[in-house]
C-alpha atoms as a PDB file:
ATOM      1  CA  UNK A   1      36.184 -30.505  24.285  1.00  0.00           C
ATOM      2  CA  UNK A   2      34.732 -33.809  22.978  1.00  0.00           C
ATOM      3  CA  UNK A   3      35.726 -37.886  23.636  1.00  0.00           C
ATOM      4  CA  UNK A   4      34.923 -41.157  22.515  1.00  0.00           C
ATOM      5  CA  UNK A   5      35.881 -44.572  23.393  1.00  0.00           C
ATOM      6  CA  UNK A   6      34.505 -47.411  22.061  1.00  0.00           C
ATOM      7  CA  UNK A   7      34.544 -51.498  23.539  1.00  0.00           C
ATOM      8  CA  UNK A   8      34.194 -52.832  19.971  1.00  0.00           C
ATOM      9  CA  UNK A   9      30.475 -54.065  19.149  1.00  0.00           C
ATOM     10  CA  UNK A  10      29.271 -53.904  22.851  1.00  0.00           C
ATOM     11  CA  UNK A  11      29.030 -50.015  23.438  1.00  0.00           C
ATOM     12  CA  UNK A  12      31.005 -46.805  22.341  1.00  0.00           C
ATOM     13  CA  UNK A  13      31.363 -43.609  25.363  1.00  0.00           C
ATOM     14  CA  UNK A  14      31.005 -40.252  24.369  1.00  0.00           C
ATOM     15  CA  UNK A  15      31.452 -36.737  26.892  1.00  0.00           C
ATOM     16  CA  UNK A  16      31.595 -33.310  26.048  1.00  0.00           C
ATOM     17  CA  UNK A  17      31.984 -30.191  27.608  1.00  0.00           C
ATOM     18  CA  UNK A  18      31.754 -26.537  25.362  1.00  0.00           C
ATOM     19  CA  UNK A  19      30.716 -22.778  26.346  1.00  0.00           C
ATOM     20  CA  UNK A  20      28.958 -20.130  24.369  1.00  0.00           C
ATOM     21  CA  UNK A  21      27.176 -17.197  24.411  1.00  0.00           C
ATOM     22  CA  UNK A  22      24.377 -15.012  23.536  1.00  0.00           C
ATOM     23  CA  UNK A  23      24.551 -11.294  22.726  1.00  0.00           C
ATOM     24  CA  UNK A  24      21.399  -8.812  23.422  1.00  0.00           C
ATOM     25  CA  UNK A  25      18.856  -8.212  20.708  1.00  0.00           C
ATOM     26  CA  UNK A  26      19.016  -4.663  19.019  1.00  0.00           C
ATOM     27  CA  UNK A  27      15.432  -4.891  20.769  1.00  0.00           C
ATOM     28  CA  UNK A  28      16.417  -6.066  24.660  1.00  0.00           C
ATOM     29  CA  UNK A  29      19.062  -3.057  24.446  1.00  0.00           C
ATOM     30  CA  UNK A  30      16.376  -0.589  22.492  1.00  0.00           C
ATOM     31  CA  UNK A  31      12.912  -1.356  22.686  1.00  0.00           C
ATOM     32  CA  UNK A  32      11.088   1.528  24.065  1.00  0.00           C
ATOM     33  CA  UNK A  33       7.034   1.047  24.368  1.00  0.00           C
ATOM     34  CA  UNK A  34       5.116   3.671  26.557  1.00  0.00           C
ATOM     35  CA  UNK A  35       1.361   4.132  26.840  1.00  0.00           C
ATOM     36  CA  UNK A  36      -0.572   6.985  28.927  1.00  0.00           C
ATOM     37  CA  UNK A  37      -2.852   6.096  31.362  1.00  0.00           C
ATOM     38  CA  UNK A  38      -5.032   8.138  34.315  1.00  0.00           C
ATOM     39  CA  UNK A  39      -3.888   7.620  37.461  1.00  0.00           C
ATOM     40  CA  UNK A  40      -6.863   6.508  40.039  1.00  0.00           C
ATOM     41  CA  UNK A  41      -6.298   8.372  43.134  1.00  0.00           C
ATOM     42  CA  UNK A  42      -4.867  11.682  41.180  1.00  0.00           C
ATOM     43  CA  UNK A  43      -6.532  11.447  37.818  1.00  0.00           C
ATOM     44  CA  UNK A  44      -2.940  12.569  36.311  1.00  0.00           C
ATOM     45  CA  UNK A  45      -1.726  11.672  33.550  1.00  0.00           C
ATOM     46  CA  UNK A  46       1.355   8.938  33.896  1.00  0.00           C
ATOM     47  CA  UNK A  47       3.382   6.684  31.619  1.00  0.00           C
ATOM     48  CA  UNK A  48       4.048   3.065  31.907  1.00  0.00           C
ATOM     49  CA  UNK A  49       5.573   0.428  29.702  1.00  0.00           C
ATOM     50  CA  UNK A  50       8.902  -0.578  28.813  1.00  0.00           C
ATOM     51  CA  UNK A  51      11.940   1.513  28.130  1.00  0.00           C
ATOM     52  CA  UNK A  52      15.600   0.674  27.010  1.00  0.00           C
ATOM     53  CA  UNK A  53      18.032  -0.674  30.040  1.00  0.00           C
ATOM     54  CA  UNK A  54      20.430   2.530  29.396  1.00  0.00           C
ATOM     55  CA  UNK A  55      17.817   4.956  29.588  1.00  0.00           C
ATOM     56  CA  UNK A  56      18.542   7.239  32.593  1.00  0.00           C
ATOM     57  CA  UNK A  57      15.443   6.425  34.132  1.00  0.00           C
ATOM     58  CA  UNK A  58      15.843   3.052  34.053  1.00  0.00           C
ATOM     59  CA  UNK A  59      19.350   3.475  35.487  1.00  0.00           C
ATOM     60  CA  UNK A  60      17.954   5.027  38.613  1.00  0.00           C
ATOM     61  CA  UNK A  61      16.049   1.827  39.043  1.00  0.00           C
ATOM     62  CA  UNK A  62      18.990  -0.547  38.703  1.00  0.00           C
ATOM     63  CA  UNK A  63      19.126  -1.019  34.710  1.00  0.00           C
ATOM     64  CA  UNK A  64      22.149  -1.470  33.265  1.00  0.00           C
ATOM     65  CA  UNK A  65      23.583  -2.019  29.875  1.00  0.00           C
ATOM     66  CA  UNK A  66      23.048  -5.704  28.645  1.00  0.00           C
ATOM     67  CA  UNK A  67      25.447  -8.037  28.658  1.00  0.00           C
ATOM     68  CA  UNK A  68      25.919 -11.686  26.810  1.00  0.00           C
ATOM     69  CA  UNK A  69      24.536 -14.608  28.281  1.00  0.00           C
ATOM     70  CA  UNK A  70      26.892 -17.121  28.714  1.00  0.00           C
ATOM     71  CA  UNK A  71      26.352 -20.799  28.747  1.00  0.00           C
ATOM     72  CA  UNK A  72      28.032 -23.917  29.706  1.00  0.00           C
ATOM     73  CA  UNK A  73      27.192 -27.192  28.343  1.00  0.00           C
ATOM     74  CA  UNK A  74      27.871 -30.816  29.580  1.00  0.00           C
ATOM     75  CA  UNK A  75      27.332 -34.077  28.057  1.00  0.00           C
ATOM     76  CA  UNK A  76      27.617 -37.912  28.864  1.00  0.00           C
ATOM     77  CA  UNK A  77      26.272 -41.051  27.054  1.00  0.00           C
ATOM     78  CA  UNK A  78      27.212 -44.252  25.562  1.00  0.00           C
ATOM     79  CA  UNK A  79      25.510 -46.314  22.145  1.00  0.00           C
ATOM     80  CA  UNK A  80      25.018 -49.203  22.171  1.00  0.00           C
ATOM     81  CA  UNK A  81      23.979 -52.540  19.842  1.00  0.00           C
ATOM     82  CA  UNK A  82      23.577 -55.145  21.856  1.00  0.00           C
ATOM     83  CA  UNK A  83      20.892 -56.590  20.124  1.00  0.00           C
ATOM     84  CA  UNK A  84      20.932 -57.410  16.752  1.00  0.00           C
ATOM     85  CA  UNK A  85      19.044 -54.910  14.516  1.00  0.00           C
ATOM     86  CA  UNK A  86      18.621 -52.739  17.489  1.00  0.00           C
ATOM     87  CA  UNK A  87      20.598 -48.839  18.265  1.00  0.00           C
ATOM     88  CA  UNK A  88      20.448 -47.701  21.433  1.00  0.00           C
ATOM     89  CA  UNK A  89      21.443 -44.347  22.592  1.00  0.00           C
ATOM     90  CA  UNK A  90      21.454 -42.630  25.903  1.00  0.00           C
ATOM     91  CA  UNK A  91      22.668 -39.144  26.705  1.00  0.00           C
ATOM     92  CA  UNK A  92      22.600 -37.152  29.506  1.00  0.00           C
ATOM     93  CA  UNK A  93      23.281 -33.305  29.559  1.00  0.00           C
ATOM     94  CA  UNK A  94      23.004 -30.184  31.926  1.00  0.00           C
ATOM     95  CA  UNK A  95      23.239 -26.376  30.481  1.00  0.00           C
ATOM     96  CA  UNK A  96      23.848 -23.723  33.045  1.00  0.00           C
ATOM     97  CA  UNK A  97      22.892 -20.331  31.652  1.00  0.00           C
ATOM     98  CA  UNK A  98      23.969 -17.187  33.425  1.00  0.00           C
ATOM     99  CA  UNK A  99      22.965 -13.252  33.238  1.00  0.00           C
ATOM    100  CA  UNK A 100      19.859 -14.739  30.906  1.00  0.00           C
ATOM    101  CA  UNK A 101      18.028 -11.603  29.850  1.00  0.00           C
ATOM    102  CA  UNK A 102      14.438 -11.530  30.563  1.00  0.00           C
ATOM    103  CA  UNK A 103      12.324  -8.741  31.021  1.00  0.00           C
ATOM    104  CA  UNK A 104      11.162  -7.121  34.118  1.00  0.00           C
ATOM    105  CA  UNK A 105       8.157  -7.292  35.442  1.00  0.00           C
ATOM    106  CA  UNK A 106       5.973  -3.376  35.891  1.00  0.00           C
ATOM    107  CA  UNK A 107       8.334  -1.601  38.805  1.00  0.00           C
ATOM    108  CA  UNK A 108       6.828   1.604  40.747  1.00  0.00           C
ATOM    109  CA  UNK A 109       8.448   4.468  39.887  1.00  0.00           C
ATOM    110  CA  UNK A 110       8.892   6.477  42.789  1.00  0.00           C
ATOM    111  CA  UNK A 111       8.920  10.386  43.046  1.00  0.00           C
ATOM    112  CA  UNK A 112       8.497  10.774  39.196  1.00  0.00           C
ATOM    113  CA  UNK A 113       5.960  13.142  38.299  1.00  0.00           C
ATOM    114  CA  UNK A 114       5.794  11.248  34.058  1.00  0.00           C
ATOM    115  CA  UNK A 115       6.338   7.448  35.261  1.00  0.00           C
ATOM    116  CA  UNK A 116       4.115   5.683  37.314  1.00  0.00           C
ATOM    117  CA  UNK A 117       5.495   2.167  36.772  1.00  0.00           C
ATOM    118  CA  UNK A 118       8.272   0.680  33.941  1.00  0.00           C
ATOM    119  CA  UNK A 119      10.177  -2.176  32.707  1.00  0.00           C
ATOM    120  CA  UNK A 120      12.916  -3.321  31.486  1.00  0.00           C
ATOM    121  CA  UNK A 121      15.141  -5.975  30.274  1.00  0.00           C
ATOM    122  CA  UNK A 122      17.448  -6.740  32.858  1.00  0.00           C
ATOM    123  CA  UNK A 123      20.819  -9.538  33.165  1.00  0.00           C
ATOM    124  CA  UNK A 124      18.979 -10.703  36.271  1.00  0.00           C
ATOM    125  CA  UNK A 125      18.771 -14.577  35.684  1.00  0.00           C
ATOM    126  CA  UNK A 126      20.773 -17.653  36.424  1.00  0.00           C
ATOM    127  CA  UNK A 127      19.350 -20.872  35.237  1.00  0.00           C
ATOM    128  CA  UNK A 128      20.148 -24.683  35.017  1.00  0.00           C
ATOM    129  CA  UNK A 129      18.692 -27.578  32.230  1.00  0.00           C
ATOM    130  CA  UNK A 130      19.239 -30.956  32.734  1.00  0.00           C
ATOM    131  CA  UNK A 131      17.558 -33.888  31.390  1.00  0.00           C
ATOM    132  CA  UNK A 132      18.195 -37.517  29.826  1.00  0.00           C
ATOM    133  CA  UNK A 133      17.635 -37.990  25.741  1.00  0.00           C
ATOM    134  CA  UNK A 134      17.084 -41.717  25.198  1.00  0.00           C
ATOM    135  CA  UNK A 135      16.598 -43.081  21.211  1.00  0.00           C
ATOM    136  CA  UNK A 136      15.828 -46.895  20.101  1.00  0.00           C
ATOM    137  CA  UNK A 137      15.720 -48.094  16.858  1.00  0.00           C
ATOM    138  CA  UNK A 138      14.614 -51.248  15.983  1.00  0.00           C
ATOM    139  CA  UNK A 139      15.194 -52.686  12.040  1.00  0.00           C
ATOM    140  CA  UNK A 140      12.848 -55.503  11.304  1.00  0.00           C
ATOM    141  CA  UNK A 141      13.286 -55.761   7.943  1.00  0.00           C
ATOM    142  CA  UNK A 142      10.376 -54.126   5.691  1.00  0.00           C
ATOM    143  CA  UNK A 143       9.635 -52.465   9.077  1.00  0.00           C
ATOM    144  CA  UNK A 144      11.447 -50.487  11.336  1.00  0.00           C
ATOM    145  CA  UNK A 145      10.174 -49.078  15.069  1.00  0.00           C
ATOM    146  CA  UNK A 146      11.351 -46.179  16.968  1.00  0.00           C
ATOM    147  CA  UNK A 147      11.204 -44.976  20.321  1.00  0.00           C
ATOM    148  CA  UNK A 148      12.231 -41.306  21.244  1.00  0.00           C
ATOM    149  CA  UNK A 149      12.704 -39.511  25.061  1.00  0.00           C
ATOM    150  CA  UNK A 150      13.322 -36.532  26.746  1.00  0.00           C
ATOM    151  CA  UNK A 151      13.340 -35.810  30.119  1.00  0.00           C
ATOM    152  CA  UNK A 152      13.998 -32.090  31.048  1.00  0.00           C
ATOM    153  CA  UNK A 153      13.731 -29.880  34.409  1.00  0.00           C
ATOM    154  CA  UNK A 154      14.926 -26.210  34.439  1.00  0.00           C
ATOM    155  CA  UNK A 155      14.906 -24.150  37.684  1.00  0.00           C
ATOM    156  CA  UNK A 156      16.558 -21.142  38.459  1.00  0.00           C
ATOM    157  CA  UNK A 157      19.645 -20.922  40.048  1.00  0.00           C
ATOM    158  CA  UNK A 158      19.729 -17.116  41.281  1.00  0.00           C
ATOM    159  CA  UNK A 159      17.586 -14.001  40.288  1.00  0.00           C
ATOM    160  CA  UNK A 160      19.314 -11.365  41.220  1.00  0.00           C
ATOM    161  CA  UNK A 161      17.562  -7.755  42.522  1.00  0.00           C
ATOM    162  CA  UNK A 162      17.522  -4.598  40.529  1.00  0.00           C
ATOM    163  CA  UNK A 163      17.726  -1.412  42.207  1.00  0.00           C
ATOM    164  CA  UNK A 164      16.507  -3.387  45.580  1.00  0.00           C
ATOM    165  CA  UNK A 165      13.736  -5.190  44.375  1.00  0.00           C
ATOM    166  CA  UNK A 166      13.252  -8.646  42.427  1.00  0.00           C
ATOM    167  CA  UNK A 167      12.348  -7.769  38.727  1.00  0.00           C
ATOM    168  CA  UNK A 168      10.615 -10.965  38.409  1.00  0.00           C
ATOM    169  CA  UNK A 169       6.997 -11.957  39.714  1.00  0.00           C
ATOM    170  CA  UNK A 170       6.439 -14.875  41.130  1.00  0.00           C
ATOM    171  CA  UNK A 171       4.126 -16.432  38.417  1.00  0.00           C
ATOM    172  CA  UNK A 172       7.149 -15.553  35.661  1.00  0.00           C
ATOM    173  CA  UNK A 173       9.670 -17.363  38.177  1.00  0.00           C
ATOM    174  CA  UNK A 174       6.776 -20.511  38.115  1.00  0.00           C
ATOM    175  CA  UNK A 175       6.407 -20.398  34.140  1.00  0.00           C
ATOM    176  CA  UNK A 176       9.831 -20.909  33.581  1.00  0.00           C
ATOM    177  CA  UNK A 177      10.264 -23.958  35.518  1.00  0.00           C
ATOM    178  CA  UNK A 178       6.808 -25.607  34.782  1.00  0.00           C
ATOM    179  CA  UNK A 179       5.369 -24.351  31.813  1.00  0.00           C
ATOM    180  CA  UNK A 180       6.734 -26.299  29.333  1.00  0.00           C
ATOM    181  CA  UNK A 181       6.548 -30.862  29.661  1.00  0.00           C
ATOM    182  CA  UNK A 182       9.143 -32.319  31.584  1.00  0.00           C
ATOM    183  CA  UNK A 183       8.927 -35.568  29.174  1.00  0.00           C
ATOM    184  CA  UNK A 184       8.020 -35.608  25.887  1.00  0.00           C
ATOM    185  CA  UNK A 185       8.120 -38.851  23.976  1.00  0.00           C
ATOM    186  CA  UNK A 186       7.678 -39.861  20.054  1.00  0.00           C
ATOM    187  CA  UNK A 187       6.872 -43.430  19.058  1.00  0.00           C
ATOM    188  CA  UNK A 188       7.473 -43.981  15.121  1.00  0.00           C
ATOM    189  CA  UNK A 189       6.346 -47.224  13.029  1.00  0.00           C
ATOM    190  CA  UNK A 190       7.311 -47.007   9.431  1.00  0.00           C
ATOM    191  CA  UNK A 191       6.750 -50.173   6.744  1.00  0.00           C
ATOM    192  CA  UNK A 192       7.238 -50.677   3.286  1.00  0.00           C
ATOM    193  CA  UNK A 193       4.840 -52.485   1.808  1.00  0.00           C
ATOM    194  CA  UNK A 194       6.319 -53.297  -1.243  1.00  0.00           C
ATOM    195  CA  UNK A 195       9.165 -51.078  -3.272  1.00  0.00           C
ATOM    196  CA  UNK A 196       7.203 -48.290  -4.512  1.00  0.00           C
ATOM    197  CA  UNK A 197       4.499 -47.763  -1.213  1.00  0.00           C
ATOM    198  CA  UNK A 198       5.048 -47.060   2.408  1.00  0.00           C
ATOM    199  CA  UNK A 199       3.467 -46.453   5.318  1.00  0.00           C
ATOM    200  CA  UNK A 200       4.290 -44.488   8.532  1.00  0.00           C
ATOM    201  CA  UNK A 201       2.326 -44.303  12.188  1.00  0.00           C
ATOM    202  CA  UNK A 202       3.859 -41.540  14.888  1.00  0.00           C
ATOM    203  CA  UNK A 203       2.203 -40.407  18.121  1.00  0.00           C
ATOM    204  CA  UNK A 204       4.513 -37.287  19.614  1.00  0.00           C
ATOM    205  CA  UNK A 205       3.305 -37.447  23.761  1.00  0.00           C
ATOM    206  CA  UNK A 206       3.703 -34.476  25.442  1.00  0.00           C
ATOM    207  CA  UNK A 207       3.799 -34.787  29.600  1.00  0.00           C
ATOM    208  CA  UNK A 208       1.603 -32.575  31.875  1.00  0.00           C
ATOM    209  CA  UNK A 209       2.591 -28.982  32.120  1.00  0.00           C
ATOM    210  CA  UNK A 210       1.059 -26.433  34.671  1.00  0.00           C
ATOM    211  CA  UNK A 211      -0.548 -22.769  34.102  1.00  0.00           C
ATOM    212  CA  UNK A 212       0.848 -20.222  35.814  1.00  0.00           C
ATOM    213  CA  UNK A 213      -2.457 -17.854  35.110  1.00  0.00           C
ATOM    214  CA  UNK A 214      -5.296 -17.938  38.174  1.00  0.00           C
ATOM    215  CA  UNK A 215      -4.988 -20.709  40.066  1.00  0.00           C
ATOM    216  CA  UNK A 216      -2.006 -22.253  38.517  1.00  0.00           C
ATOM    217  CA  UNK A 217      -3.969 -25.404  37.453  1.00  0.00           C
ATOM    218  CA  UNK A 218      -2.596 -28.487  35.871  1.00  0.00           C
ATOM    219  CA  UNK A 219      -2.578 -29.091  32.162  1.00  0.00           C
ATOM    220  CA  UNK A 220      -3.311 -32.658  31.372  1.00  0.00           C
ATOM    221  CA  UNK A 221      -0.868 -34.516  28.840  1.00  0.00           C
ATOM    222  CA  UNK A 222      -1.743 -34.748  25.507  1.00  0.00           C
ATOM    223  CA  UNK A 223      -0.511 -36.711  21.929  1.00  0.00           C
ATOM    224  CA  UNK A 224      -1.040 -36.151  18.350  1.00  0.00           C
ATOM    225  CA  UNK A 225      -0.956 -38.901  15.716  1.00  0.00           C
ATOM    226  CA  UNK A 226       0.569 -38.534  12.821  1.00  0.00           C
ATOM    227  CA  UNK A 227      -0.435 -40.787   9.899  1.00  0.00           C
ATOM    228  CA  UNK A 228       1.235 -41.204   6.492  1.00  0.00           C
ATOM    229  CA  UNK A 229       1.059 -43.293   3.304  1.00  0.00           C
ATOM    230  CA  UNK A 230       4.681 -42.555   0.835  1.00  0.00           C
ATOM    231  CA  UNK A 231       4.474 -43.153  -2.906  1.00  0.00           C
ATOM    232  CA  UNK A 232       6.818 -43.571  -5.002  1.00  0.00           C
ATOM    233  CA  UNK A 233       5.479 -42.737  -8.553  1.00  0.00           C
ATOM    234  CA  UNK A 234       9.190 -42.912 -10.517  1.00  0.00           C
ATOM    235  CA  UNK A 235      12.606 -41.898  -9.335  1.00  0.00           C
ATOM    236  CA  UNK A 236      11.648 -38.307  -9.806  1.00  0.00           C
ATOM    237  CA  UNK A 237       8.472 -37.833  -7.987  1.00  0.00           C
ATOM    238  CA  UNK A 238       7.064 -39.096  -4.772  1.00  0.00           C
ATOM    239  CA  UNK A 239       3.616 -38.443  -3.491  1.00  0.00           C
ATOM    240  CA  UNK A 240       2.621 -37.978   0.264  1.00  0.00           C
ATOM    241  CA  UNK A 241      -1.128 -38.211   1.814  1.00  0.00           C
ATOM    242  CA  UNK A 242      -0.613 -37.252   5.391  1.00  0.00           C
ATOM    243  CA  UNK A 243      -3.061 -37.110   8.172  1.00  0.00           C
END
């Protein structure tokens, strides 16, 4: 469900609301991977790894057979030229995922004389995305400027137990909400210098992100530059030298 109303020149309103889905991989549902390892206090031979969420094993732990995820989606945000020469657009949106299938972490397998610990992939996760997309463009004739955000934050909603216990750790639970920049920003200059040669500038900012390994440290923004010089050698052929 999508609409649009527009106040002539001065700014147009856009919403939209739509659900989908996700089915399982032929690998969440199948993937078996089992190693053999000695176990310290027995010397025994066990089994860990991964097995398949039907297998009867895992169903004594709480596995069941994957299901789809299924997502809803929400939108809201207006464009705007209030300026001459200048689009503006600003969009805000919020996806809400539900059963999202992620593996387990290692469980212990209890009274099991082959298993010591397994995983598998598991329905087990609710989660929620929202952020703010913001674009400006910017025509100044033989040169045009553009400005790019995002702002993003995804938490989880629920994570529901299997068999009794939570199949996630806590440093999986941590990665998915703070792994990945919560802005992320891309500047772009491009100019034509006359009508056969061209040159672009772009730095793509990425915000700081934090490591869920040891002692969950900070990751320090970064950027990369992009540099690029566009020629046009006939209507057939153009050559790029990028940096």
């Amino acid at each position: 469900l999508a609409g649009r109303y527009s106040l002539g020149n001065l700014a147009t309103f856009r919403g939209g609301f739509s659900t989908g889905f996700r089915a399982p991989t032929p690998g969440q549902s199948n993937y078996t991977g089992v190693v053999t390892s000695f176990d310290g206090p027995t010397g025994l031979q066990v089994q860990e790894g991964t097995l398949r969420p039907t297998d009867p094993l895992s169903r004594s732990m709480g596995g069941a057979k994957l299901v789809p995820e299924d997502a809803t989606n929400t939108s809201f945000g207006f464009t705007t030229s209030f300026l001459p020469n200048l689009n503006l657009t600003v969009d805000m949106y919020s996806i809400d995922v539900e059963s999202k299938i992620i593996k387990s972490r290692s469980l212990s397998v209890e009274d099991n004389p082959v298993f010591s610990k397994l995983a598998f992939y598991t329905n087990a996760l609710d989660t929620k995305t929202s952020g703010i997309d913001i674009v400006a463009v910017y025509d100044l004739g033989k040169t045009d400027i553009g400005l790019a955000i995002n702002t993003n934050n995804t938490e989880i909603v629920e994570s529901r137990k299997v068999g009794g216990e939570d199949p996630l750790s806590s440093d999986t639970k941590f990665n998915i909400e703070n792994n990945l920049p919560k802005i992320r920003l891309i500047a772009t200059v491009n100019h034509k210098i006359n009508q056969n040669l061209s040159v672009m500038a772009r730095v793509n900012y990425y915000g700081e992100t934090s490591d869920e390994r040891g002692d969950r440290e900070d990751v320090d923004p970064t950027q990369l530059v992009d540099l690029e010089l566009n020629y046009n050698v006939s209507n057939n052929l153009n050559i790029v030298f990028g940096s």
